[in-house]
C-alpha atoms as a PDB file:
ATOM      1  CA  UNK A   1      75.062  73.277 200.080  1.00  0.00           C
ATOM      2  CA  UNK A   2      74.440  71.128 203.221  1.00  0.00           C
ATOM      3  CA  UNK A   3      74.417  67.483 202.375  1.00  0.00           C
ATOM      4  CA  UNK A   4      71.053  65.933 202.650  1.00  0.00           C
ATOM      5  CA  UNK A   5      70.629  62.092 203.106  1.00  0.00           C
ATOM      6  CA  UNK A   6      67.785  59.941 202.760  1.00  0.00           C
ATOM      7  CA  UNK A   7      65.054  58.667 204.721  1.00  0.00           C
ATOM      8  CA  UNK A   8      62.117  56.356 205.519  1.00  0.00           C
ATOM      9  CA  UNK A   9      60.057  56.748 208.338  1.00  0.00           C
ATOM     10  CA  UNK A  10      58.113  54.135 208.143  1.00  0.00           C
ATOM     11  CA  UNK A  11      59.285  51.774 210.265  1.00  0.00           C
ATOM     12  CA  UNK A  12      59.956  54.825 212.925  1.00  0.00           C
ATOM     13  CA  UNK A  13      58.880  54.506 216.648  1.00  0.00           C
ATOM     14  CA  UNK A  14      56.257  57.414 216.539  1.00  0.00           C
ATOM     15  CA  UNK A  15      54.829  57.641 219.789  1.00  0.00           C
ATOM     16  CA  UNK A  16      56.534  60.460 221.502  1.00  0.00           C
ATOM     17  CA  UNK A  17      55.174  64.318 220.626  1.00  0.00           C
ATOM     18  CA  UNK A  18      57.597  66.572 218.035  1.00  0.00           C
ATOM     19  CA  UNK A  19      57.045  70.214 218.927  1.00  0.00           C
ATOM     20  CA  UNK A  20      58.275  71.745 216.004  1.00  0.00           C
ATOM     21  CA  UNK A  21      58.779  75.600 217.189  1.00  0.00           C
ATOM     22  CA  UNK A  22      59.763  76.313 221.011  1.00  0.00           C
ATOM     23  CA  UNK A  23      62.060  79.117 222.282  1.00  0.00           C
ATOM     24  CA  UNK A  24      63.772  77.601 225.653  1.00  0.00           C
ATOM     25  CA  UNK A  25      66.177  80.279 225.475  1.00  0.00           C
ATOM     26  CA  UNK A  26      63.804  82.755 226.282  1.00  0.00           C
ATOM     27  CA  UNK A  27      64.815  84.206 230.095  1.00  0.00           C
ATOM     28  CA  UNK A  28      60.950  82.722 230.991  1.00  0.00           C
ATOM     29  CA  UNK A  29      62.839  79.509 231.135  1.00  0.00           C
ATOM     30  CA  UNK A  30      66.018  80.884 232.999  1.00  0.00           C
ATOM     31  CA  UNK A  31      65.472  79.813 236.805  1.00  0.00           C
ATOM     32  CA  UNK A  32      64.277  76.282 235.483  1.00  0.00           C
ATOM     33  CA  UNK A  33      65.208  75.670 232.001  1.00  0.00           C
ATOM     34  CA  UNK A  34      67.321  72.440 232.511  1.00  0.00           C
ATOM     35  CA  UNK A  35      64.422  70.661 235.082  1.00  0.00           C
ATOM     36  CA  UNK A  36      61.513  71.397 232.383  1.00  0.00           C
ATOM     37  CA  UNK A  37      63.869  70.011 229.275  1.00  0.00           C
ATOM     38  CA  UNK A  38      64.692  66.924 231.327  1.00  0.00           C
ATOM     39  CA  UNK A  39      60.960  66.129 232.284  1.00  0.00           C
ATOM     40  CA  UNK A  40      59.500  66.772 229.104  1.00  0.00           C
ATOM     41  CA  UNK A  41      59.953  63.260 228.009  1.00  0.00           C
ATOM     42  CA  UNK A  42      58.075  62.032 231.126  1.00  0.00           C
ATOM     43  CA  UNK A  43      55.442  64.642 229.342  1.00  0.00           C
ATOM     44  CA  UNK A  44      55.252  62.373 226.058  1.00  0.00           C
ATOM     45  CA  UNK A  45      57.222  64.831 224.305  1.00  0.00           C
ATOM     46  CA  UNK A  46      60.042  63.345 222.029  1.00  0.00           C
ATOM     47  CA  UNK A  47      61.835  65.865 220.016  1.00  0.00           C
ATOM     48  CA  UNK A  48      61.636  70.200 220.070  1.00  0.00           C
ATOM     49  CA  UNK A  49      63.303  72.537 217.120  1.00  0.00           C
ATOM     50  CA  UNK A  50      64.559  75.231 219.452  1.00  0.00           C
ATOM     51  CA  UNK A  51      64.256  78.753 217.043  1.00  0.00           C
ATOM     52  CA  UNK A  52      66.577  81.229 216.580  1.00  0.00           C
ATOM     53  CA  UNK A  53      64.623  84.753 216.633  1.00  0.00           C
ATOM     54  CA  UNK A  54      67.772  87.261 216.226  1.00  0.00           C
ATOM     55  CA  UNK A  55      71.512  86.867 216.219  1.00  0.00           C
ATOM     56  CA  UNK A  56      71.895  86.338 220.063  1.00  0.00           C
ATOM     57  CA  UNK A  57      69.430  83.774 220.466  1.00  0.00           C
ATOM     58  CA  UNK A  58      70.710  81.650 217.775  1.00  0.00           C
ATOM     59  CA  UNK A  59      73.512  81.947 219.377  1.00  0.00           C
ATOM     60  CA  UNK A  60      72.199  80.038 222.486  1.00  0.00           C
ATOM     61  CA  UNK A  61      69.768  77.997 220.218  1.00  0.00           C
ATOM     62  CA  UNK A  62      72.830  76.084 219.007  1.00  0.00           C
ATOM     63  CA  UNK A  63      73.959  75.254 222.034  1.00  0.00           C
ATOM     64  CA  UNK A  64      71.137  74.173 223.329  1.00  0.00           C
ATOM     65  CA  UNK A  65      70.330  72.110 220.492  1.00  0.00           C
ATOM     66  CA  UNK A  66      74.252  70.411 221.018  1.00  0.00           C
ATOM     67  CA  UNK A  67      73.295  69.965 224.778  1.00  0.00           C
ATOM     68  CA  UNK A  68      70.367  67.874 224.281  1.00  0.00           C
ATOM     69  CA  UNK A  69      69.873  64.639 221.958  1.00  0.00           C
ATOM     70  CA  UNK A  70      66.845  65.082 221.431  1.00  0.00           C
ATOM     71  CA  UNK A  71      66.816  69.031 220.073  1.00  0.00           C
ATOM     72  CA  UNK A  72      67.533  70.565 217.123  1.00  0.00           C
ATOM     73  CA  UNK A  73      68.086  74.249 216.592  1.00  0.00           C
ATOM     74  CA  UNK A  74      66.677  76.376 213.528  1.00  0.00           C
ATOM     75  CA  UNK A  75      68.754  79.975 212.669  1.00  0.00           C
ATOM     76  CA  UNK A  76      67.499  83.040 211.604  1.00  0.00           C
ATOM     77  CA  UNK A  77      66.359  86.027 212.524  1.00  0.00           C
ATOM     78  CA  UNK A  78      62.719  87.536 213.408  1.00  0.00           C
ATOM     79  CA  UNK A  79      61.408  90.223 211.154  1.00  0.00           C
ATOM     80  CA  UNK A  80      60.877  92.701 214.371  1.00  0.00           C
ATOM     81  CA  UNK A  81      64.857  92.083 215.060  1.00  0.00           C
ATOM     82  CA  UNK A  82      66.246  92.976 211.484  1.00  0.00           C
ATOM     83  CA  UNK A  83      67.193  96.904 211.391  1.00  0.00           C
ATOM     84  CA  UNK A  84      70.782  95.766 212.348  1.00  0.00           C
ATOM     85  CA  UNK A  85      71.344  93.291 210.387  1.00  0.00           C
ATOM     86  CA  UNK A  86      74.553  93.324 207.772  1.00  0.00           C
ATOM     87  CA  UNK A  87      75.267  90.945 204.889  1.00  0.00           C
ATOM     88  CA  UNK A  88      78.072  89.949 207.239  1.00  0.00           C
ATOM     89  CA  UNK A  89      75.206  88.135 209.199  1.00  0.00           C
ATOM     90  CA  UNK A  90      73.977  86.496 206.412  1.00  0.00           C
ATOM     91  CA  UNK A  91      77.257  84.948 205.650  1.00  0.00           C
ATOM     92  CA  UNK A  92      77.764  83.436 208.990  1.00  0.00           C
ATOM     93  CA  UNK A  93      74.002  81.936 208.794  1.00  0.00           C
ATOM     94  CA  UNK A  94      74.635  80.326 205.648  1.00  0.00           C
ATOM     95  CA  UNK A  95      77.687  78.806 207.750  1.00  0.00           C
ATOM     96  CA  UNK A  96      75.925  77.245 210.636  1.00  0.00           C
ATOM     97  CA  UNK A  97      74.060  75.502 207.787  1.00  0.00           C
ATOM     98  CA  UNK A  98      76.809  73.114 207.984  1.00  0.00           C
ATOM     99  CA  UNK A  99      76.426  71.819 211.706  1.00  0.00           C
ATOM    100  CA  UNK A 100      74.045  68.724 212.063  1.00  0.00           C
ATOM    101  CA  UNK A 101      72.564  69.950 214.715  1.00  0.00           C
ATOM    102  CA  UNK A 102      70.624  73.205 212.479  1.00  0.00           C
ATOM    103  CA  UNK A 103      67.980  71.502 210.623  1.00  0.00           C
ATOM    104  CA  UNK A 104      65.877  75.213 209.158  1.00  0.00           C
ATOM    105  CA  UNK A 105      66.735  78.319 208.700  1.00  0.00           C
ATOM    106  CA  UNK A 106      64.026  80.907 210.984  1.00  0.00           C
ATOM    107  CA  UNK A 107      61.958  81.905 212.024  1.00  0.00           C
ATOM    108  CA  UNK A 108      61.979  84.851 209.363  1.00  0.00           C
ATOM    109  CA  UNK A 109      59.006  86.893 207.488  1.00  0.00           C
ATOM    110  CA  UNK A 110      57.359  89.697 208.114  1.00  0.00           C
ATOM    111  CA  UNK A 111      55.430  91.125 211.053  1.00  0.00           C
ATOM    112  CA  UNK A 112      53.377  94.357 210.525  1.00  0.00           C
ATOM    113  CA  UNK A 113      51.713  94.608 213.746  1.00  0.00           C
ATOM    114  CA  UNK A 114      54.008  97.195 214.975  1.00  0.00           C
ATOM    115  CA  UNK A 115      55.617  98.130 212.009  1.00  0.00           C
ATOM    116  CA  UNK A 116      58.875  98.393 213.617  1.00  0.00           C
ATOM    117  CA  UNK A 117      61.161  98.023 211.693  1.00  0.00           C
ATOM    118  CA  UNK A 118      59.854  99.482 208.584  1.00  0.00           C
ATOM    119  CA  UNK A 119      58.411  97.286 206.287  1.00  0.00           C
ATOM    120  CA  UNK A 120      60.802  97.881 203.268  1.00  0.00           C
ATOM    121  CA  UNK A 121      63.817  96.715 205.676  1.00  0.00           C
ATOM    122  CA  UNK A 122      61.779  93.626 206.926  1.00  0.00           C
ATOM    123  CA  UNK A 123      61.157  92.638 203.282  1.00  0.00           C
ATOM    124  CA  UNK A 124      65.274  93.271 202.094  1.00  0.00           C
ATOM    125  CA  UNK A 125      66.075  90.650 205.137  1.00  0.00           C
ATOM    126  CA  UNK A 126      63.209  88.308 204.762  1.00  0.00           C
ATOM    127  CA  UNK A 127      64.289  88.016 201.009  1.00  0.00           C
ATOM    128  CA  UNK A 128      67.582  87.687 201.771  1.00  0.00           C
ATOM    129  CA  UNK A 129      67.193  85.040 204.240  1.00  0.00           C
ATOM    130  CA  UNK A 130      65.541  82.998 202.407  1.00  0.00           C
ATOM    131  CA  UNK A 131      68.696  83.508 199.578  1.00  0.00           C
ATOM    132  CA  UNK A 132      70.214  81.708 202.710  1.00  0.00           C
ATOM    133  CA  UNK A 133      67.659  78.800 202.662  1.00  0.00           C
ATOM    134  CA  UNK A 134      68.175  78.032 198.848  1.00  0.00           C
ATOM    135  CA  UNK A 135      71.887  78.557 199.116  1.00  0.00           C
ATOM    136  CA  UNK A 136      72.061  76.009 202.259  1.00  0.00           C
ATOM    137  CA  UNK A 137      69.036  74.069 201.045  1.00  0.00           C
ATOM    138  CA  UNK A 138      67.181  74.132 204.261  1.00  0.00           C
ATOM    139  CA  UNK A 139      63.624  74.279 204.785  1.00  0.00           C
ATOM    140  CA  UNK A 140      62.208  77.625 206.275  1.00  0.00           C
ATOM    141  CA  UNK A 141      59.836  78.846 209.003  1.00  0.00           C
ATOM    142  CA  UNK A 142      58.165  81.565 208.166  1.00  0.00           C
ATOM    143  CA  UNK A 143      56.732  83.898 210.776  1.00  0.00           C
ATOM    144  CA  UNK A 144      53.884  86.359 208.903  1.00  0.00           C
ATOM    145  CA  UNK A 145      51.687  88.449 210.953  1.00  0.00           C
ATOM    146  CA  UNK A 146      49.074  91.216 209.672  1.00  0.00           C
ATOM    147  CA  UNK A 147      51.114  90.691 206.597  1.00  0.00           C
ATOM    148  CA  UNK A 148      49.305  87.662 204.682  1.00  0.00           C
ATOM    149  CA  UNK A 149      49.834  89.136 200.322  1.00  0.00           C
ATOM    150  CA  UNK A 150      53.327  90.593 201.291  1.00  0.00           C
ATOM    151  CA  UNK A 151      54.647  87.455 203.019  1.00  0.00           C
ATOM    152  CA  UNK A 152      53.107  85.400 199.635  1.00  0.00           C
ATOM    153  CA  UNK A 153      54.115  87.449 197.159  1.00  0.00           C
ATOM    154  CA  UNK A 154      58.110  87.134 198.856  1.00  0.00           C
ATOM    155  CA  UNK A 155      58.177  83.909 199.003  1.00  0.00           C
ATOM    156  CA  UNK A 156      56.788  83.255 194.916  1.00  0.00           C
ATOM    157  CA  UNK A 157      59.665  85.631 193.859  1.00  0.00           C
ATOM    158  CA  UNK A 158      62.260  83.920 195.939  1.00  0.00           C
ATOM    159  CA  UNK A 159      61.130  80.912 194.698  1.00  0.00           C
ATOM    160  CA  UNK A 160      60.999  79.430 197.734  1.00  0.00           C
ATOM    161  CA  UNK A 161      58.542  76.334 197.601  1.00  0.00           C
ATOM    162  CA  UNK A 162      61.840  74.062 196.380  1.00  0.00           C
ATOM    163  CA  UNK A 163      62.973  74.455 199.784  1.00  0.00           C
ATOM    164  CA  UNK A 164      60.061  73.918 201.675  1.00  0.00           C
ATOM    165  CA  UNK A 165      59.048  74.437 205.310  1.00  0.00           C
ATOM    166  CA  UNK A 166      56.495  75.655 207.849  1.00  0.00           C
ATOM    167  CA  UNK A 167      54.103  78.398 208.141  1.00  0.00           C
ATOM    168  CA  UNK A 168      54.594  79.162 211.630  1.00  0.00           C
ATOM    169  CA  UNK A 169      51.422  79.702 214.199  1.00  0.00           C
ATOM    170  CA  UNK A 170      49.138  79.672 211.374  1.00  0.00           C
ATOM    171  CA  UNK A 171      46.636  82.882 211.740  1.00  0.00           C
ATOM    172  CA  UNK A 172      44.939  83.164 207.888  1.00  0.00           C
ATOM    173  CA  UNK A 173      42.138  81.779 206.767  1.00  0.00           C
ATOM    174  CA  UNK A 174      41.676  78.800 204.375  1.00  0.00           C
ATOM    175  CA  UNK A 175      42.496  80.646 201.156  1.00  0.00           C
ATOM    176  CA  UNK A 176      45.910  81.293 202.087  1.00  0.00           C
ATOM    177  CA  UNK A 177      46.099  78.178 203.626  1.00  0.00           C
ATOM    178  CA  UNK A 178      45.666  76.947 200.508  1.00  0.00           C
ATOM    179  CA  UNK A 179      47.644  79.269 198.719  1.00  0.00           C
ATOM    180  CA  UNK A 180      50.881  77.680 201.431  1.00  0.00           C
ATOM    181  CA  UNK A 181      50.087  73.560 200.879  1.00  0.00           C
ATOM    182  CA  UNK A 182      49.841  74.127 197.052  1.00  0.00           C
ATOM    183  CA  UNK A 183      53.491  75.358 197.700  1.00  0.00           C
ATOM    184  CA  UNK A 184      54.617  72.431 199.576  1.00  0.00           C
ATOM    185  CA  UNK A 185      54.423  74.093 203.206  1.00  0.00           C
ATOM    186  CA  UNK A 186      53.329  72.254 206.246  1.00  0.00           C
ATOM    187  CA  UNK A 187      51.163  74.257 208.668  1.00  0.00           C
ATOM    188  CA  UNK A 188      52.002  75.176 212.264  1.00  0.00           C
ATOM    189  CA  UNK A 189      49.225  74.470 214.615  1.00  0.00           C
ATOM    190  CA  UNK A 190      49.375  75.226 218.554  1.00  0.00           C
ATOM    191  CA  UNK A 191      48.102  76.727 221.650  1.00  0.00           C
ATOM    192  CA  UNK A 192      45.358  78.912 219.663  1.00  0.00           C
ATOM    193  CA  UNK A 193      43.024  75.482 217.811  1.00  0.00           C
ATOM    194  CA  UNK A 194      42.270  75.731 221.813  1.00  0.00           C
ATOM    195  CA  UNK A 195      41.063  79.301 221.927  1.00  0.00           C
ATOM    196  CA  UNK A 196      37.885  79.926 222.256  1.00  0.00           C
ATOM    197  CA  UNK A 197      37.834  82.927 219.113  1.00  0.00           C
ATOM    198  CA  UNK A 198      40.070  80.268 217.109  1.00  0.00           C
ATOM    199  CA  UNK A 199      37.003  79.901 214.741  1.00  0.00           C
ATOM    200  CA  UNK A 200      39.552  80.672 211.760  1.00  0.00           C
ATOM    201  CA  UNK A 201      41.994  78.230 212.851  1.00  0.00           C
ATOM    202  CA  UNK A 202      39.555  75.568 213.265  1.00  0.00           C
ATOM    203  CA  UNK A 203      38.233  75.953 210.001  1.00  0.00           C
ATOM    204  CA  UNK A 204      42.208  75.764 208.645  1.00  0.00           C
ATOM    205  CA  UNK A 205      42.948  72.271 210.707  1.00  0.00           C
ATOM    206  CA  UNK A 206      39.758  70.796 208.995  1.00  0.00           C
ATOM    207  CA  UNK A 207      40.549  71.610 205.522  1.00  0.00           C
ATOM    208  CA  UNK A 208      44.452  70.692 205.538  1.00  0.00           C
ATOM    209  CA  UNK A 209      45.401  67.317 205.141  1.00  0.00           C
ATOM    210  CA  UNK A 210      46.697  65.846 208.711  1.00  0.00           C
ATOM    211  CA  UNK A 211      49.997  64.663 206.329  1.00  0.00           C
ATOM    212  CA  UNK A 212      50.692  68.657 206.172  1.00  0.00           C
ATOM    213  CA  UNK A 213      49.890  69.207 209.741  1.00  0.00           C
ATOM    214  CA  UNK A 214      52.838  69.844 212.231  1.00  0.00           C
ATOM    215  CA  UNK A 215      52.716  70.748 215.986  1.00  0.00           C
ATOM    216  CA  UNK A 216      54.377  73.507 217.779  1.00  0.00           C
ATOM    217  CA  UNK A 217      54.446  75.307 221.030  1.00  0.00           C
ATOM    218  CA  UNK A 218      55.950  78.374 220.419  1.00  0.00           C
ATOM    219  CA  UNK A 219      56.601  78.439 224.200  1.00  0.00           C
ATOM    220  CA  UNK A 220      56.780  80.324 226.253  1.00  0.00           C
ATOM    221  CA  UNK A 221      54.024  82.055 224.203  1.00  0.00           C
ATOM    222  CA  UNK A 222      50.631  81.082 223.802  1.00  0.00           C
ATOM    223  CA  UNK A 223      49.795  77.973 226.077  1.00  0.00           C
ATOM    224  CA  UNK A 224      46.402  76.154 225.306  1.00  0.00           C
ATOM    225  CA  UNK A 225      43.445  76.455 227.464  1.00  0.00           C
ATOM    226  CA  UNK A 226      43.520  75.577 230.529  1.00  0.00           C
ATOM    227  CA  UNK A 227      46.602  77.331 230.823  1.00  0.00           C
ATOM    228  CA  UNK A 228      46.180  80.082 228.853  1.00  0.00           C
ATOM    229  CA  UNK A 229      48.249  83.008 230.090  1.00  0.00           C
ATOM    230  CA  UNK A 230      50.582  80.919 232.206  1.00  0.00           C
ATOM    231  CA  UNK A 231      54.280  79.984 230.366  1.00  0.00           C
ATOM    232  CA  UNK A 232      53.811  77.402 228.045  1.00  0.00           C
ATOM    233  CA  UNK A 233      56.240  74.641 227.399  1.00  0.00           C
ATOM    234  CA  UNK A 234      56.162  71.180 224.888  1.00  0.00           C
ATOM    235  CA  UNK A 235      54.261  69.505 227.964  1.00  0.00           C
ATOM    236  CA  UNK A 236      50.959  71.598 227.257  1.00  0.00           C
ATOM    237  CA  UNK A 237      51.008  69.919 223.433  1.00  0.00           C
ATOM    238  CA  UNK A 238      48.957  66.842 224.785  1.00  0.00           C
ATOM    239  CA  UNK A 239      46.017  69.629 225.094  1.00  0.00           C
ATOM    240  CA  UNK A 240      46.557  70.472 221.192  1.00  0.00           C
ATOM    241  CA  UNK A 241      46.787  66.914 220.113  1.00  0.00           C
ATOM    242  CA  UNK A 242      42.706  66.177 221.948  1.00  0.00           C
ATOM    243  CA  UNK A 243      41.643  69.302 219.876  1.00  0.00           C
ATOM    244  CA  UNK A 244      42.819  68.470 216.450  1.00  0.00           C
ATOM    245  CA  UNK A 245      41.834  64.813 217.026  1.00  0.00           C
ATOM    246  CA  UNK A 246      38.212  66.113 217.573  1.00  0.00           C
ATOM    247  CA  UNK A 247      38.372  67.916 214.916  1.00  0.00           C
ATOM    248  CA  UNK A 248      40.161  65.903 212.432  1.00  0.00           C
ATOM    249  CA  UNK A 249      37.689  62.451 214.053  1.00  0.00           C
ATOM    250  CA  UNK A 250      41.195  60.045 214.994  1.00  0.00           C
ATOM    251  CA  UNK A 251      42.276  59.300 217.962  1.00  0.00           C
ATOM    252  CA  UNK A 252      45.105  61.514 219.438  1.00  0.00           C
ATOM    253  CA  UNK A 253      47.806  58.710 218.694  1.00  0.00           C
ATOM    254  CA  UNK A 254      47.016  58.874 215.170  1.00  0.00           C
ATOM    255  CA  UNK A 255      47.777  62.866 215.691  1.00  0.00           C
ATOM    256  CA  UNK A 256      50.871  62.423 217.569  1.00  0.00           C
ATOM    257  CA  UNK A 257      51.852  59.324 214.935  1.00  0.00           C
ATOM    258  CA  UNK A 258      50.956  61.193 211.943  1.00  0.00           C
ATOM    259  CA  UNK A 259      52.152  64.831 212.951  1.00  0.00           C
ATOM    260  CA  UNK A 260      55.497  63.798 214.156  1.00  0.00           C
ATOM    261  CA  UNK A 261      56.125  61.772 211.307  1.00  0.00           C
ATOM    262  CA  UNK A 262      55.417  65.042 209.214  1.00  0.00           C
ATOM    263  CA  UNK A 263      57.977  67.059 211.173  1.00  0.00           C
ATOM    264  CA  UNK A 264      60.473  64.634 210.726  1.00  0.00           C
ATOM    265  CA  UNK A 265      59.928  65.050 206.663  1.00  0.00           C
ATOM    266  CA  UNK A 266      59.852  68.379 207.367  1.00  0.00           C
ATOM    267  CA  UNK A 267      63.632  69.171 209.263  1.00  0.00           C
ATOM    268  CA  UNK A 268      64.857  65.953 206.856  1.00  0.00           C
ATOM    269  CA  UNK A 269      65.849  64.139 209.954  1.00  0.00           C
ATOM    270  CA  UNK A 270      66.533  60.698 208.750  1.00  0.00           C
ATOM    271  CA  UNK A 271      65.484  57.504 210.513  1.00  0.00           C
ATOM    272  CA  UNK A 272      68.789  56.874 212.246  1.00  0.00           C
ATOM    273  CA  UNK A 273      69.920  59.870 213.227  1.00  0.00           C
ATOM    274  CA  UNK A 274      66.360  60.017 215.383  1.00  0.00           C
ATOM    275  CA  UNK A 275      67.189  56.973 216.692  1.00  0.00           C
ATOM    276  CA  UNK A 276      70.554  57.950 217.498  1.00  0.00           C
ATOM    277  CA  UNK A 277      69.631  60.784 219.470  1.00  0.00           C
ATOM    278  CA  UNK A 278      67.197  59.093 221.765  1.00  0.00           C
ATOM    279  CA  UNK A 279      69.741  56.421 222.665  1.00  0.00           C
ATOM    280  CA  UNK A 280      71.836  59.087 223.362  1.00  0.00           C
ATOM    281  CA  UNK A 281      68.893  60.489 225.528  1.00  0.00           C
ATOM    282  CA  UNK A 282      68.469  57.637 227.221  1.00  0.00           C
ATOM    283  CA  UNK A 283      71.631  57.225 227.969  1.00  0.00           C
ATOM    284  CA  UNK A 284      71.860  60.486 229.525  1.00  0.00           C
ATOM    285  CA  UNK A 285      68.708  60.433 231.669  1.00  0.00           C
ATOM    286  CA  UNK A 286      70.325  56.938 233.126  1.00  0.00           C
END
């Protein structure tokens, strides 16, 4: 089991943006990837968890995430990539556990909007993926689409509230919102609280404690409005912090204060090696 150390973020420098769930290895980001992750502090944006969403781009999550200071990669594969997986990949998961860098295991779950694969082989890997995150001890992101009871019911079984972690672009309603924060899960909020049908969402952000409330672009999907439909990237999360301040009635320092602080007690990333990493960024950018 990866080695956890202790932490106190109270006396943390807080004012810089944590997107907690970005894909910059997507090929959206391949004639410019290295100019947007080198202005994206000049965008108030201090820290991104690049995800892993099958066995190739965790591959280049890693090394991304060794790259860059100020990223951190999460490993696993998406439900809609497991019909090749082998047990083979499970065992060299539960190794990268042991770099520094790999601070969740995801994003995993299930997706039943196009059914592909079939459900009962999306359910063997989600299961034993998260056998991976108890076996490593890492918190989890959890992808779940069209597949609310299934995803739940999983995740009970597995026992998986020790470990903790995020559900990921959060798209049910309050029930099983509540169903997740009585587990110990944080909820993902991006692009969509901006939406104009986001009436479900909404209604999530205002019942969920801000302290459970983490931020995440999920780029290059689903940029905010205005720039809904264009590539999104960490820079569009100032648009996500006015909304949930509106909602939540703080100002959008507390968000970025509050929510960061959350994701930081989320990936277990401990006071000094944050600091660490943005001398190291700084150092770099010089």
């Amino acid at each position: 089991m990866k080695k956890k150390t202790t932490y106190d973020l109270r006396t943390e420098r807080m004012d810089y943006i944590f997107d907690t769930h970005a894909h910059y290895d997507d090929e959206a980001f391949d004639a410019d990837r290295e100019e947007v992750l080198t202005g994206l502090k000049e965008q108030g944006v201090g820290t991104v968890v690049n995800v892993g969403a099958s066995i190739a781009s965790t591959k280049t999550t890693l090394a991304l995430a060794e790259a860059h200071p100020f990223m951190y990669a999460a490993v696993g594969v998406h439900p809609n990539e497991t019909a090749e997986l082998t047990v083979a990949d499970m065992k060299w998961l539960e190794s990268l556990a042991e770099n520094p860098k790999v601070v969740a295991i995801g994003e995993i779950g299930l997706d039943y909007y196009w059914d592909e694969p079939e459900r009962e082989i999306q359910k063997h890997w989600f299961s034993a993926q998260l056998e991976v995150a108890k076996k490593t001890g890492l918190p989890v992101i959890i992808h779940s689409r069209d597949a609310a009871k299934d995803t739940l019911d999983i995740m009970k079984v597995e026992h998986n509230g020790a470990t903790g972690g995020v559900i990921h672009c959060f798209s049910y309603g309050v029930e099983m919102a509540r169903e997740y924060l009585n587990m110990g899960y944080y909820i993902g909020i991006g692009g969509v609280l901006t939406f104009k049908n986001a009436k479900k969402l909404i209604e999530v952000a205002e019942y969920a404690p801000l302290d459970r409330i983490v931020l995440e672009t999920d780029c290059p999907y689903l940029a905010p409005v205005p720039n809904r439909g264009k590539r999104n990237f960490s820079g569009n999360l100032p648009y996500v912090v006015e909304k949930l301040a509106e909602i939540k009635g703080v100002s959008a320092e507390e968000i970025i204060r509050e929510t960061a602080k959350n994701a930081r007690a989320l990936y277990r990333i401990t006071e000094q090696e944050f600091r660490d990493d943005q001398t190291d960024r700084t150092a770099i950018s010089e």
